[in-house]
C-alpha atoms as a PDB file:
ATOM      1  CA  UNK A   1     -18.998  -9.192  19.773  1.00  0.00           C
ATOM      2  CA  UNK A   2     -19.629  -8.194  16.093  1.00  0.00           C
ATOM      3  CA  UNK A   3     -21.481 -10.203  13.780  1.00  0.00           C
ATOM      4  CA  UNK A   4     -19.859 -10.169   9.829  1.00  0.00           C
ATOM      5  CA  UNK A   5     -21.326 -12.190   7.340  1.00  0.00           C
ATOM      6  CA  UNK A   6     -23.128 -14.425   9.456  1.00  0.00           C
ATOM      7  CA  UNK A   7     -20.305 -15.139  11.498  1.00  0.00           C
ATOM      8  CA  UNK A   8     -19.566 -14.058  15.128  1.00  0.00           C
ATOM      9  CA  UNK A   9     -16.213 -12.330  16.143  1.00  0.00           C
ATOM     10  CA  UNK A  10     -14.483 -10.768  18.892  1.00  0.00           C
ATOM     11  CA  UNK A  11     -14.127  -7.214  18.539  1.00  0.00           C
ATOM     12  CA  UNK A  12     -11.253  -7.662  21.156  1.00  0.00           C
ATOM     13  CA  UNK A  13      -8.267  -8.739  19.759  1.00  0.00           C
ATOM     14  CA  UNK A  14      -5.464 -11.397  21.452  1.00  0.00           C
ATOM     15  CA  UNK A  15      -2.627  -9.183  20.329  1.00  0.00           C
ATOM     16  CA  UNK A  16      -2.783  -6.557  23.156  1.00  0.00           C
ATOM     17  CA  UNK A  17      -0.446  -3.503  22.049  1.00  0.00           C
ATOM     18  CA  UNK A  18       1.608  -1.600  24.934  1.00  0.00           C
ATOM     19  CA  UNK A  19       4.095   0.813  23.708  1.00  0.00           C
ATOM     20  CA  UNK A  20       7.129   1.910  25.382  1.00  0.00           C
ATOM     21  CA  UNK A  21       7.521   5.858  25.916  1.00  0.00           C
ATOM     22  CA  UNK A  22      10.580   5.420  23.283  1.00  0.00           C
ATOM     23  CA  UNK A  23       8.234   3.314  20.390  1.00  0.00           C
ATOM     24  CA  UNK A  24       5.567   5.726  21.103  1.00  0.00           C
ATOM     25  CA  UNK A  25       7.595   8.849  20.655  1.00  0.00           C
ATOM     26  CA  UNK A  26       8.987   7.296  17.045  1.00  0.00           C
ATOM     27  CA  UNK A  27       5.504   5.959  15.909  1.00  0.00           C
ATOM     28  CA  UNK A  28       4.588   9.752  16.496  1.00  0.00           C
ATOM     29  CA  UNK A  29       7.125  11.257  14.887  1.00  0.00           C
ATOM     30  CA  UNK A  30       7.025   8.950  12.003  1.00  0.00           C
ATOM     31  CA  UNK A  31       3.249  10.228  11.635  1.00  0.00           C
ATOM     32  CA  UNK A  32       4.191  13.692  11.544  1.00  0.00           C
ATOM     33  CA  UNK A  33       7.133  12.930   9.511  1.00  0.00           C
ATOM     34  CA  UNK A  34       6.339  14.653   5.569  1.00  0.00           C
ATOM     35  CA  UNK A  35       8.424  12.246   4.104  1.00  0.00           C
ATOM     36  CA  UNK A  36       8.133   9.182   5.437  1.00  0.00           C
ATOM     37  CA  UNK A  37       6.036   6.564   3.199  1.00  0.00           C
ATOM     38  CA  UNK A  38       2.665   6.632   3.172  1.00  0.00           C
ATOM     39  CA  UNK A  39       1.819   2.546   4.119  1.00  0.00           C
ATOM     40  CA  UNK A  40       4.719   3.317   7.299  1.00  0.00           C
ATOM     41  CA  UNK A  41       2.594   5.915   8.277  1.00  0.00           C
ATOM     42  CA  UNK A  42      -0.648   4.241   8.163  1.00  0.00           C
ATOM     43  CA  UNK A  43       0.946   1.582  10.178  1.00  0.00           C
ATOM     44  CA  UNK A  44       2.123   3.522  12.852  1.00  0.00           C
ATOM     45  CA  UNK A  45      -1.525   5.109  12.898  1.00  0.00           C
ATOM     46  CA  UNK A  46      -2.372   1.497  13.623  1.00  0.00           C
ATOM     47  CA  UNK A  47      -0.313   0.843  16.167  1.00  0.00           C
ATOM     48  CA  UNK A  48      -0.908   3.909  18.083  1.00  0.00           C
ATOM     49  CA  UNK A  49      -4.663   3.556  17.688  1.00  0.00           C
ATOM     50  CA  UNK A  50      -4.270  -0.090  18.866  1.00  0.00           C
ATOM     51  CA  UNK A  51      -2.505   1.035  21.779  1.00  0.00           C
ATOM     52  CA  UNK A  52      -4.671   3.227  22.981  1.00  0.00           C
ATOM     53  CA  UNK A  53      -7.449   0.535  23.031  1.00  0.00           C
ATOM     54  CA  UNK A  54      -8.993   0.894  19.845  1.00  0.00           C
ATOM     55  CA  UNK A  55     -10.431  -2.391  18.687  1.00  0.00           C
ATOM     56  CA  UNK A  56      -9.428  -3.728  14.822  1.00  0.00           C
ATOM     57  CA  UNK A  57     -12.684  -2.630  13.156  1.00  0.00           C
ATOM     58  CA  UNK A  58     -12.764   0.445  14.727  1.00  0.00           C
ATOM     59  CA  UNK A  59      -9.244   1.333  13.286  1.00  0.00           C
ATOM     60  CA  UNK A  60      -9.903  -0.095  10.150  1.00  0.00           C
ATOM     61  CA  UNK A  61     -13.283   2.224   9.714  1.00  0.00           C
ATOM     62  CA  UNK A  62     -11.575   5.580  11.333  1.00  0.00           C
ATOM     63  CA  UNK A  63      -8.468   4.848   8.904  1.00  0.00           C
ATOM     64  CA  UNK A  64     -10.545   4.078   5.543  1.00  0.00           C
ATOM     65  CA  UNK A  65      -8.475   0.278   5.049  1.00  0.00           C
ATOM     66  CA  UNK A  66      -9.347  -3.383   5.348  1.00  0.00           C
ATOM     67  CA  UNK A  67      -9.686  -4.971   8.415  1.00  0.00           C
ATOM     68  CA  UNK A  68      -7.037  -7.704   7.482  1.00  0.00           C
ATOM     69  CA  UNK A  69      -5.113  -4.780   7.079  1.00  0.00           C
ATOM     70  CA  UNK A  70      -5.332  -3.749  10.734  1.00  0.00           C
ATOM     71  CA  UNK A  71      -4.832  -7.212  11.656  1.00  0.00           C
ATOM     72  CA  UNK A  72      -1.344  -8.417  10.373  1.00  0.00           C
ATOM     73  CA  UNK A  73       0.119  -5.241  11.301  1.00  0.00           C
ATOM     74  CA  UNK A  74      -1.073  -4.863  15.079  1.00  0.00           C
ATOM     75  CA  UNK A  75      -0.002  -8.602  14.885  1.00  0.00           C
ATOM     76  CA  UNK A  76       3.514  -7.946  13.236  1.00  0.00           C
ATOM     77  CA  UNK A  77       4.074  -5.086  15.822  1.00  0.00           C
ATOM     78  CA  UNK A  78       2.964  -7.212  18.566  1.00  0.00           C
ATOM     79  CA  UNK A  79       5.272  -9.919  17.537  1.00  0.00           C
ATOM     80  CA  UNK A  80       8.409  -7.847  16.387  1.00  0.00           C
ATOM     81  CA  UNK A  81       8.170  -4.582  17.399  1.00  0.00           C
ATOM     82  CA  UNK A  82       8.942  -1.580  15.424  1.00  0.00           C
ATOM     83  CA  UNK A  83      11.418  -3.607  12.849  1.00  0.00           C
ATOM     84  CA  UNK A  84       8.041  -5.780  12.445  1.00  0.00           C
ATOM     85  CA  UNK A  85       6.381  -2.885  10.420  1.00  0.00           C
ATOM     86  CA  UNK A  86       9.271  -2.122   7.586  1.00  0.00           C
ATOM     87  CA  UNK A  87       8.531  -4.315   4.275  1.00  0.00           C
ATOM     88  CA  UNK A  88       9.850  -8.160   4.164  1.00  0.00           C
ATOM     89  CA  UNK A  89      11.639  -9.054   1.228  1.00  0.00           C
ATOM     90  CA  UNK A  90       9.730 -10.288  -0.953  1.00  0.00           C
ATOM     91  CA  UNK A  91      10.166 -13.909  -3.196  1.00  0.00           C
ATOM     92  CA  UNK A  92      10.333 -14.467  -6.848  1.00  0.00           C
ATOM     93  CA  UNK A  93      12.279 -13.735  -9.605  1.00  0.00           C
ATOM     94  CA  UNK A  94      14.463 -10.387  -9.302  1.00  0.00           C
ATOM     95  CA  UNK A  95      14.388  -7.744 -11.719  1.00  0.00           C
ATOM     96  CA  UNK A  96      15.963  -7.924 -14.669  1.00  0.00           C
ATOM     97  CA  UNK A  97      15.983  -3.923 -15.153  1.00  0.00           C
ATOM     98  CA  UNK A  98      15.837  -0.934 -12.685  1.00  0.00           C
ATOM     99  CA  UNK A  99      12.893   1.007 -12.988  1.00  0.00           C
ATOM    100  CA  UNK A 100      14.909   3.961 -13.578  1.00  0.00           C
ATOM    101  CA  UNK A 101      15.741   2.626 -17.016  1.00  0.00           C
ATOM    102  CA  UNK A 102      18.986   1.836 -16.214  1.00  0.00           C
ATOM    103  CA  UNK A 103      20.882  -0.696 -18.065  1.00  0.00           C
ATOM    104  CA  UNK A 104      20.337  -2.134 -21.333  1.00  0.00           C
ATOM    105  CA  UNK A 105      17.898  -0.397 -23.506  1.00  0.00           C
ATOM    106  CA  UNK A 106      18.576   2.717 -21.670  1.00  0.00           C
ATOM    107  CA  UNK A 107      17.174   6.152 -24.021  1.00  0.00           C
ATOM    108  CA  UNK A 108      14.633   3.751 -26.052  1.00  0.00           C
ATOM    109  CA  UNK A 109      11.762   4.356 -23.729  1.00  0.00           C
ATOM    110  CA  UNK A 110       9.042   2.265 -22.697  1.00  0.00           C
ATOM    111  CA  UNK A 111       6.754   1.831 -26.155  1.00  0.00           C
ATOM    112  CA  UNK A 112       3.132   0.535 -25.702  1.00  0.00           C
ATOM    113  CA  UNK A 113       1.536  -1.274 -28.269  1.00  0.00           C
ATOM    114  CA  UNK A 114      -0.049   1.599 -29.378  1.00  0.00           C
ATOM    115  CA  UNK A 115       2.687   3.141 -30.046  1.00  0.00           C
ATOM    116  CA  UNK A 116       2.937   1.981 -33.384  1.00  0.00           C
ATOM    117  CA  UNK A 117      -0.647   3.018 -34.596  1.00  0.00           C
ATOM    118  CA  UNK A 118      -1.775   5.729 -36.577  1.00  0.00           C
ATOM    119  CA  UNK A 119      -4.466   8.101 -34.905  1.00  0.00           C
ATOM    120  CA  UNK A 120      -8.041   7.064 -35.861  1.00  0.00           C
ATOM    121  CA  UNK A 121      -8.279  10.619 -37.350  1.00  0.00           C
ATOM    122  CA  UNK A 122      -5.099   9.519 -40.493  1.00  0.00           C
ATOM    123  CA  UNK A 123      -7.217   6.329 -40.838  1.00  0.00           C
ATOM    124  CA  UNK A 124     -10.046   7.551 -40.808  1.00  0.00           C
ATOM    125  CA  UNK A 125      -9.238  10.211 -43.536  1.00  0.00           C
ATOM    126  CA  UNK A 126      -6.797   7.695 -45.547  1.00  0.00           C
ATOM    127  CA  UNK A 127     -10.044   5.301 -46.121  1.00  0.00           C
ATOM    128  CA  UNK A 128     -12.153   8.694 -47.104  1.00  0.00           C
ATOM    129  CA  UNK A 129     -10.138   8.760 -50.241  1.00  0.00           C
ATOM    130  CA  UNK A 130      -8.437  12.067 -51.706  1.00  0.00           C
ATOM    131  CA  UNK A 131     -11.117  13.668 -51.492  1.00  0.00           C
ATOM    132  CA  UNK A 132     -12.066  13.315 -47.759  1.00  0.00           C
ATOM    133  CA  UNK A 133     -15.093  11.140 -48.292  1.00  0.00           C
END
């Protein structure tokens, strides 16, 4: 049992991870993989670490991330297997533009609003006066 922030938890966790020789060999490769994403990689580091017994704050220390972290993915995994661990679609509003600036205003550019300002260097020397003081 661990004790975190006053409370006591179980360091063993109800979703008990058993890979089959096929998930394991994919969750491998995907780890070894130099172009898969980087947050499907740290989930199949997850996984595999769950599998092999590791308990949630153990992975969550060795791999540098939030517990909560460790926790709805071994729980994802355990519920839908290897499709459990690709992004849901997310709700709200889509996008109105791409963000490869296609579309309308495409060749304008993204302007901050400081964009528009002079350098503090012109100002500077524009309330100076002509002759720089």
């Amino acid at each position: 049992m661990a004790r975190t922030l006053g409370v006591l938890l179980s360091r063993r966790s109800p979703f008990v991870i058993e890979l089959s020789d096929e998930d394991r060999a994919r969750l491998e490769a995907l780890t070894r993989k130099g172009t898969a994403q980087a947050r499907m990689v740290e989930r199949a580091r997850i996984v595999l670490a769950a599998a092999a017994g590791v308990n949630n704050a153990d992975i969550a220390d060795d791999l540098g991330i939030a517990l909560n972290t460790v926790i709805k993915w071994r729980k994802r995994f355990f519920e839908e297997g290897i499709a459990g661990l690709v992004d849901r679609k997310r709700s709200g509003r889509p996008r109105r533009f791409s963000p490869s600036g296609s579309g309308r205003g495409q060749g304008l550019g993204v302007r901050t609003a400081g964009h528009y300002r002079r350098p503090a260097v012109e100002v500077e020397l524009h309330r100076a006066g002509p002759g720089g003081r």
